[in-house]
Protein backbone atom coordinates (compact mmCIF):
# COMPACT_ATOMS: atom_id res chain seq x y z
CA UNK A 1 16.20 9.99 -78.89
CA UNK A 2 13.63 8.13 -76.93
CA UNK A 3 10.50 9.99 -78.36
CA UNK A 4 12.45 9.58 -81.55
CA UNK A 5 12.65 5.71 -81.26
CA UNK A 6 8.77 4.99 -79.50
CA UNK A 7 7.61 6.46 -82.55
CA UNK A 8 9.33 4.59 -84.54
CA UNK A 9 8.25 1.52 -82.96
CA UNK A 10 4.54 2.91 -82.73
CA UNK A 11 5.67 3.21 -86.89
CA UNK A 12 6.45 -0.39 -86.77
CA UNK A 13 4.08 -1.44 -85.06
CA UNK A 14 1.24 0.25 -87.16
CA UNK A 15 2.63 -1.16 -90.82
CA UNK A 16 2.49 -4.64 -88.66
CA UNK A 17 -0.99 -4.34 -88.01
CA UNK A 18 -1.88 -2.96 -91.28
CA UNK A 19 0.12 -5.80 -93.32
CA UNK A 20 -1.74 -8.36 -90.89
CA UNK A 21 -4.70 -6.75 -91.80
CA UNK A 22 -4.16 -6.75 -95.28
CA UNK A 23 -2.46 -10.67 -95.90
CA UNK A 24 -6.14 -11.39 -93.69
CA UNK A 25 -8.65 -10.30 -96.76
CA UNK A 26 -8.74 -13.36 -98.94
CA UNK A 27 -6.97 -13.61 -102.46
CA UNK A 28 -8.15 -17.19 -103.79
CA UNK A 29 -11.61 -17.94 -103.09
CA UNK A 30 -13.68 -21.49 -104.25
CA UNK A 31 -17.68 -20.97 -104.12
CA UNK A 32 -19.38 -23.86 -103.14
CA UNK A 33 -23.11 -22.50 -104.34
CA UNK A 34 -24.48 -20.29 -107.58
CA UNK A 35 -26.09 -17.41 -105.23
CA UNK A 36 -23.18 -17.42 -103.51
CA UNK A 37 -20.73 -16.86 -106.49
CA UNK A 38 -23.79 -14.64 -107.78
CA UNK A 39 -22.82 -12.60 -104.39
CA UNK A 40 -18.99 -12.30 -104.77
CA UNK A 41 -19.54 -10.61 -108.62
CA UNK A 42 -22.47 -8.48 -106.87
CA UNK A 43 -19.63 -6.87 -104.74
CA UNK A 44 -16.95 -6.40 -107.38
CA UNK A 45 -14.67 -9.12 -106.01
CA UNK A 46 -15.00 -11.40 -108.88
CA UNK A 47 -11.76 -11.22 -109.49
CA UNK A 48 -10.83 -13.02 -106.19
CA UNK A 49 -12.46 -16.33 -107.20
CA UNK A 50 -10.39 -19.07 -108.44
CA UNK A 51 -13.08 -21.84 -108.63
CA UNK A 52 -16.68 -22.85 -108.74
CA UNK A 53 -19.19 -25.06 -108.41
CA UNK A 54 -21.30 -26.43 -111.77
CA UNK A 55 -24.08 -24.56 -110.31
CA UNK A 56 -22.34 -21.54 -110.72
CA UNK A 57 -23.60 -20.09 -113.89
CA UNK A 58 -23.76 -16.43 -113.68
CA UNK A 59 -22.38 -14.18 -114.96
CA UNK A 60 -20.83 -15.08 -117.91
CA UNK A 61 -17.31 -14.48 -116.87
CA UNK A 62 -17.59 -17.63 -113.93
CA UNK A 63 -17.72 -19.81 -117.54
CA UNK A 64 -13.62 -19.14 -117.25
CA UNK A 65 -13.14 -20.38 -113.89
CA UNK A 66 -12.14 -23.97 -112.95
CA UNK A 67 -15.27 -26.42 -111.57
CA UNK A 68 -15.42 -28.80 -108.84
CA UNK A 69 -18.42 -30.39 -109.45
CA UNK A 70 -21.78 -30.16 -107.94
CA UNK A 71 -22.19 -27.88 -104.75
CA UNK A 72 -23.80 -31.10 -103.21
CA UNK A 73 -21.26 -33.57 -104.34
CA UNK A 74 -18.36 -31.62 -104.89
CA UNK A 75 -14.24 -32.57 -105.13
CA UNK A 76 -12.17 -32.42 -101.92
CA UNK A 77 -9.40 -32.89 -104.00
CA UNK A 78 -10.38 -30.36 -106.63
CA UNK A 79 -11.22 -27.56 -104.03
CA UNK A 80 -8.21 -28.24 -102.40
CA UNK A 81 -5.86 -28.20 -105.82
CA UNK A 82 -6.93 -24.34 -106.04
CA UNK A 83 -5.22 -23.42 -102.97
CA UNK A 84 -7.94 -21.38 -101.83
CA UNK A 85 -7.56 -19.31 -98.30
CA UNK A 86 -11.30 -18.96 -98.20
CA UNK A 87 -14.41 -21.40 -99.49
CA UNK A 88 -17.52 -20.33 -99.07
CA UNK A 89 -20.37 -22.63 -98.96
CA UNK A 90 -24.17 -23.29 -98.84
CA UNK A 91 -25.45 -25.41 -96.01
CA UNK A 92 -26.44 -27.62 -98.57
CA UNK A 93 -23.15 -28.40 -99.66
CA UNK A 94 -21.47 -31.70 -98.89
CA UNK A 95 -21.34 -34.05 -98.70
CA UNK A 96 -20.81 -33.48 -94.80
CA UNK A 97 -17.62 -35.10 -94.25
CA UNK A 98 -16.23 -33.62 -97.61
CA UNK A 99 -16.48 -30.05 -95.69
CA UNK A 100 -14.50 -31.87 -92.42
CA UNK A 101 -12.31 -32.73 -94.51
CA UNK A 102 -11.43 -29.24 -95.91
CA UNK A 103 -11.48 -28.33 -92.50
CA UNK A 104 -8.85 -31.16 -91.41
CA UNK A 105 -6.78 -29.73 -94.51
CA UNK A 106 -6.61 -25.85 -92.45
CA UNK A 107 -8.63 -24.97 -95.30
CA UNK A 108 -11.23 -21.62 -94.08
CA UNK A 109 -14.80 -22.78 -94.24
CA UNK A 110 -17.24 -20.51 -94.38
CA UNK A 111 -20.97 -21.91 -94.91
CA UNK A 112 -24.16 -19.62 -95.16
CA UNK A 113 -27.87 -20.17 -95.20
CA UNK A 114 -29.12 -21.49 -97.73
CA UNK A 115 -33.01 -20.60 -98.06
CA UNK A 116 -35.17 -19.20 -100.10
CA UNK A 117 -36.03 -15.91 -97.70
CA UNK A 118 -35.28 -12.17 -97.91
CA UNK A 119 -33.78 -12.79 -94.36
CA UNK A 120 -31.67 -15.44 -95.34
CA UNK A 121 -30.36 -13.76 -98.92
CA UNK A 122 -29.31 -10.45 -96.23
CA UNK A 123 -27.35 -13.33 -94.26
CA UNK A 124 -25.63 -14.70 -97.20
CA UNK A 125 -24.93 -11.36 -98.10
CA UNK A 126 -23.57 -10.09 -94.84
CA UNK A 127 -21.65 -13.34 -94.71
CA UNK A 128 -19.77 -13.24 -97.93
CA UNK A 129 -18.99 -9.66 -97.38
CA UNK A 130 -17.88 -10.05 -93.92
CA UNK A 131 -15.50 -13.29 -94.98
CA UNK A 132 -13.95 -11.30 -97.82
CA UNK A 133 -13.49 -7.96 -95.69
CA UNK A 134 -16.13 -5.78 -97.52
CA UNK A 135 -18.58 -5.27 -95.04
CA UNK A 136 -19.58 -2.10 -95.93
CA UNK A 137 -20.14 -3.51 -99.61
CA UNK A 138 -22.73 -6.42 -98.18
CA UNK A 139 -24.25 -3.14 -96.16
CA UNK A 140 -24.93 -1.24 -99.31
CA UNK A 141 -26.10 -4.28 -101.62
CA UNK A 142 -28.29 -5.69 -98.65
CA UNK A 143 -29.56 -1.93 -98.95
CA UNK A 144 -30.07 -1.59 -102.77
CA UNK A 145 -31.79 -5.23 -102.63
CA UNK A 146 -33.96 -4.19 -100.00
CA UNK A 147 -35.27 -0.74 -101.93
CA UNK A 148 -35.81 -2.53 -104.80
CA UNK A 149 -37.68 -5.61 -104.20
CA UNK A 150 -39.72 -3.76 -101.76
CA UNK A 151 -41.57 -1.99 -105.12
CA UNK A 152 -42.50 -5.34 -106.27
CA UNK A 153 -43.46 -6.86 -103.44
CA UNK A 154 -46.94 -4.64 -103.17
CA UNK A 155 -48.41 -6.03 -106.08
CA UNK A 156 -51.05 -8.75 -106.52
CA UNK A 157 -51.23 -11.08 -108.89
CA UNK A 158 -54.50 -13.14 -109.78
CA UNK A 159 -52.66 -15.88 -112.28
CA UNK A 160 -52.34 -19.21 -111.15
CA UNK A 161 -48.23 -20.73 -112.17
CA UNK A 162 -47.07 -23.99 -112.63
CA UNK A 163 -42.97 -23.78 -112.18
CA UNK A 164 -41.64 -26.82 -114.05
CA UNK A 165 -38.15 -27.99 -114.41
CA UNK A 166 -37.75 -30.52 -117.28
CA UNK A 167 -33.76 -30.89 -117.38
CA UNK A 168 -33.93 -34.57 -117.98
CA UNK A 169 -36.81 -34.97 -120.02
CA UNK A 170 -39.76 -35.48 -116.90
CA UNK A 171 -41.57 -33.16 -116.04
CA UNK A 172 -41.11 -31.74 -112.19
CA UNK A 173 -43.27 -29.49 -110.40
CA UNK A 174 -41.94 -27.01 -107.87
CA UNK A 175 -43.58 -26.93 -104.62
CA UNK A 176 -43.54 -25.26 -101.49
CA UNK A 177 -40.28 -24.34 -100.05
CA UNK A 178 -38.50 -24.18 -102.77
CA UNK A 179 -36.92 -20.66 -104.14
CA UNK A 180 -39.32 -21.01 -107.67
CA UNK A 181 -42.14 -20.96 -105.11
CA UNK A 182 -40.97 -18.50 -102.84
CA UNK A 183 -40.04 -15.92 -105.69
CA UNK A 184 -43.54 -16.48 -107.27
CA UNK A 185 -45.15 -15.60 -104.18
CA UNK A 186 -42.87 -12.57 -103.55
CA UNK A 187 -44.45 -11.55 -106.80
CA UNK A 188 -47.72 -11.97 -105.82
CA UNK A 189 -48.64 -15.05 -107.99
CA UNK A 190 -50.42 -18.33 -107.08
CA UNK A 191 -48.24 -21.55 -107.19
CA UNK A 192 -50.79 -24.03 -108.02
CA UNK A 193 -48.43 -26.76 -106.47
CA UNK A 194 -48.42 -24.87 -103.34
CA UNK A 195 -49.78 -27.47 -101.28
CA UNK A 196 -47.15 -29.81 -101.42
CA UNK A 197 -43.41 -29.61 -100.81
CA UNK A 198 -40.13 -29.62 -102.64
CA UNK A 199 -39.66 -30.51 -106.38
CA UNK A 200 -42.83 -33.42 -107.54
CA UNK A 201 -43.07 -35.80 -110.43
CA UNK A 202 -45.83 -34.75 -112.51
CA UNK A 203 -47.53 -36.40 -115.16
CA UNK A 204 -49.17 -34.95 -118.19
CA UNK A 205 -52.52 -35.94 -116.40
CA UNK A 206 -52.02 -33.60 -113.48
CA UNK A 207 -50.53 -30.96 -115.38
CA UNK A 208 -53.62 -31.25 -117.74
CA UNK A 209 -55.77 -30.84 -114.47
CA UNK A 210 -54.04 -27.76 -112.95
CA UNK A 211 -55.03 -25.81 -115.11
CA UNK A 212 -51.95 -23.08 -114.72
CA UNK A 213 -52.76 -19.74 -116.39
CA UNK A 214 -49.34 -19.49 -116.83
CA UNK A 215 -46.28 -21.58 -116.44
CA UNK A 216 -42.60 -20.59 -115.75
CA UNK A 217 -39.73 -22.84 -116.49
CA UNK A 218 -36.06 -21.95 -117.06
CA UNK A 219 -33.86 -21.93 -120.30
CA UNK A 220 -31.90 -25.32 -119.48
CA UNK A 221 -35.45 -27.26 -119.39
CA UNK A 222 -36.17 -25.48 -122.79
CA UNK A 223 -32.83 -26.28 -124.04
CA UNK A 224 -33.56 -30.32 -122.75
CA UNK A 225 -36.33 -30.34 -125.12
CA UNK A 226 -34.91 -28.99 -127.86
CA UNK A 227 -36.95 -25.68 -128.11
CA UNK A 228 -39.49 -23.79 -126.90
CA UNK A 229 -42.04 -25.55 -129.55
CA UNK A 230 -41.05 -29.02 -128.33
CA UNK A 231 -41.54 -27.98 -124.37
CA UNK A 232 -45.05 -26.72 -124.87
CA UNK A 233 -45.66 -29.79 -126.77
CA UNK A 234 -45.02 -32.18 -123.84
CA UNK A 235 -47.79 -34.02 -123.26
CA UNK A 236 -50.05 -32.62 -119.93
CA UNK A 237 -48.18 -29.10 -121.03
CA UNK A 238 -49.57 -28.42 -124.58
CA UNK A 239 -53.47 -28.91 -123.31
CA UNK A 240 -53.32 -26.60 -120.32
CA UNK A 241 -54.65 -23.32 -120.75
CA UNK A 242 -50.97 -21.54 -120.27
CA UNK A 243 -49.74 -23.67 -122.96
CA UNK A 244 -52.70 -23.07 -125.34
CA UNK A 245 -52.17 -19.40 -125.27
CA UNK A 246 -48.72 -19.46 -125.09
CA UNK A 247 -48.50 -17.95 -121.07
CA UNK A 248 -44.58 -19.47 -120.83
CA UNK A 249 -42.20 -17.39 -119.04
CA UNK A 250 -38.48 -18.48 -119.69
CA UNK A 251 -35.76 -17.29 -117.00
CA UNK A 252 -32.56 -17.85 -116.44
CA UNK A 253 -31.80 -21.04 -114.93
CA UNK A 254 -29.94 -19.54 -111.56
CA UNK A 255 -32.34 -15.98 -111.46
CA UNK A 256 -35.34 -18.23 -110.99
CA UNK A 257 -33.84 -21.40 -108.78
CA UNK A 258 -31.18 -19.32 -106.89
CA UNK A 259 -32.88 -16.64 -104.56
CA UNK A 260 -29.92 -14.60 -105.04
CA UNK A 261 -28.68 -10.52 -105.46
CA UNK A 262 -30.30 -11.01 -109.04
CA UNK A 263 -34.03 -11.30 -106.88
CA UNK A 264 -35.79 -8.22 -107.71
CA UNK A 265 -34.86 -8.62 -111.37
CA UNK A 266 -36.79 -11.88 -110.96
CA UNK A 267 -39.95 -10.21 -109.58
CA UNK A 268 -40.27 -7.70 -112.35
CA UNK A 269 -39.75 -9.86 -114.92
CA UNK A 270 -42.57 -11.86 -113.44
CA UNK A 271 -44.76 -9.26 -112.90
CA UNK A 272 -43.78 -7.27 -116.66
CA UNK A 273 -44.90 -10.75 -117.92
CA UNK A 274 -48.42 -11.16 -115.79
CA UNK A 275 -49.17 -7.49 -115.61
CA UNK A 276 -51.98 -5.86 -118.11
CA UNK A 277 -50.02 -4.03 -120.26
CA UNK A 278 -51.14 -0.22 -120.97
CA UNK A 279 -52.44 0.92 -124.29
CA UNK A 280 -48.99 2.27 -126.13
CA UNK A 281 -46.87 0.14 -123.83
């Protein structure tokens, strides 16, 4: 009788733990950053998120979720109407005493690195799998990532790029430090705005004198001008030499600005764009 009633307790005790175990893995998750939310669909746990940030933009099926405005300036109050028993979030979002204040509310915070580095995209990885209880899931993405962008990253490039963002009608110039920059380079491609930081103002004149073999933008610039037509027709744009024979690589808004699971995707179309192509190719 008392072998028969430890084990039972041992029983007991083991469905405790397991239940414990099970009520810890998050159910409702709010993602506070487009790589990140990027991350969460990259290891089949979509299905877990019950709100985003605008940023959030891939894939398609984050369109259906509720947004809580801008990573950066984003809704206590709309975060915390979810309910969520995890938020994950970039460094970068805030503003800092919005994320206190989630905090103050019992709400789990947990924020990841937010730059534009293969060591820092294996963090956020690691991180998001880790808060969610698929570790082994980050292990095998950080894995695939890691196979596959090493094939691109051999190559060299001899075109110099001009990354522009035009959302709101001027014309911006990515610099150094920035994940447009740090994706071209991957690729082995010159940013001719390497020399200075962050995202510039830049007039037609200095586009004009930059002289970019090619330029790479994103579809939501194209879409601010109305058209492809209308963006190379921006003054400084339509007299460079990129412009003049049509060297304009498009990407997705989030696959170029994001430095997320999507990144060797980014290098090859980069490279399938810059690369001579072979006679029957």
């Amino acid at each position: 009788m008392a072998i028969r009633t430890w084990t039972g307790w041992l029983a007991a005790g083991l469905m405790l733990l397991a239940g414990l175990a099970q009520a810890a893995v998050p159910q409702r998750v709010v993602s506070l950053g487009g790589a990140l939310t990027e991350i969460v669909y990259a290891l089949n746990a979509g299905d877990k998120l019950v709100g985003v940030d605008s940023s959030s933009i891939y894939p398609p099926a984050v369109h259906q979720l509720p947004k809580v405005g801008y990573y950066r300036a984003f809704s206590v109050e709309g975060v915390a109407s979810l309910q969520p028993d995890l938020i994950l979030a970039s460094d970068q979002a805030g503003p800092p005493q919005a994320v206190d204040q989630l905090r103050r509310l019992g709400k789990r915070v947990v924020v990841l690195p937010s730059a534009p580095t293969l060591d820092a995209l294996e963090q956020r990885i690691h991180g998001v799998a880790a808060a969610m209880g698929l570790r082994d899931d980050g292990r095998a993405l950080v894995k695939q990532i890691r196979e596959q962008t090493a094939q691109y990253t051999q190559v060299k490039l001899t075109q110099r790029v001009l990354l522009v963002s035009s959302h709101t009608g001027k014309l911006e110039g990515a610099g150094a430090e920035t994940a447009a920059d740090a994706i071209v380079k991957l690729a082995g491609a010159r940013n001719v705005l390497g020399n200075v930081k962050g995202y510039k103002p830049i007039s037609a004149e200095a586009a004009a004198a930059l002289k970019p073999d090619w330029i790479i933008t994103t579809s939501m610039s194209v879409t601010a001008q109305g058209g492809l037509e209308a963006f190379l027709a921006q003054p400084g744009i339509a007299v460079t030499p990129a412009a003049k024979a049509r060297r304009v690589l498009v990407m997705d808004d989030l696959l170029l600005l994001g430095f997320g699971p999507r990144l060797p995707e980014a290098l090859r179309q980069i490279q399938a764009s810059m690369l001579p192509r072979r006679a029957g190719k």
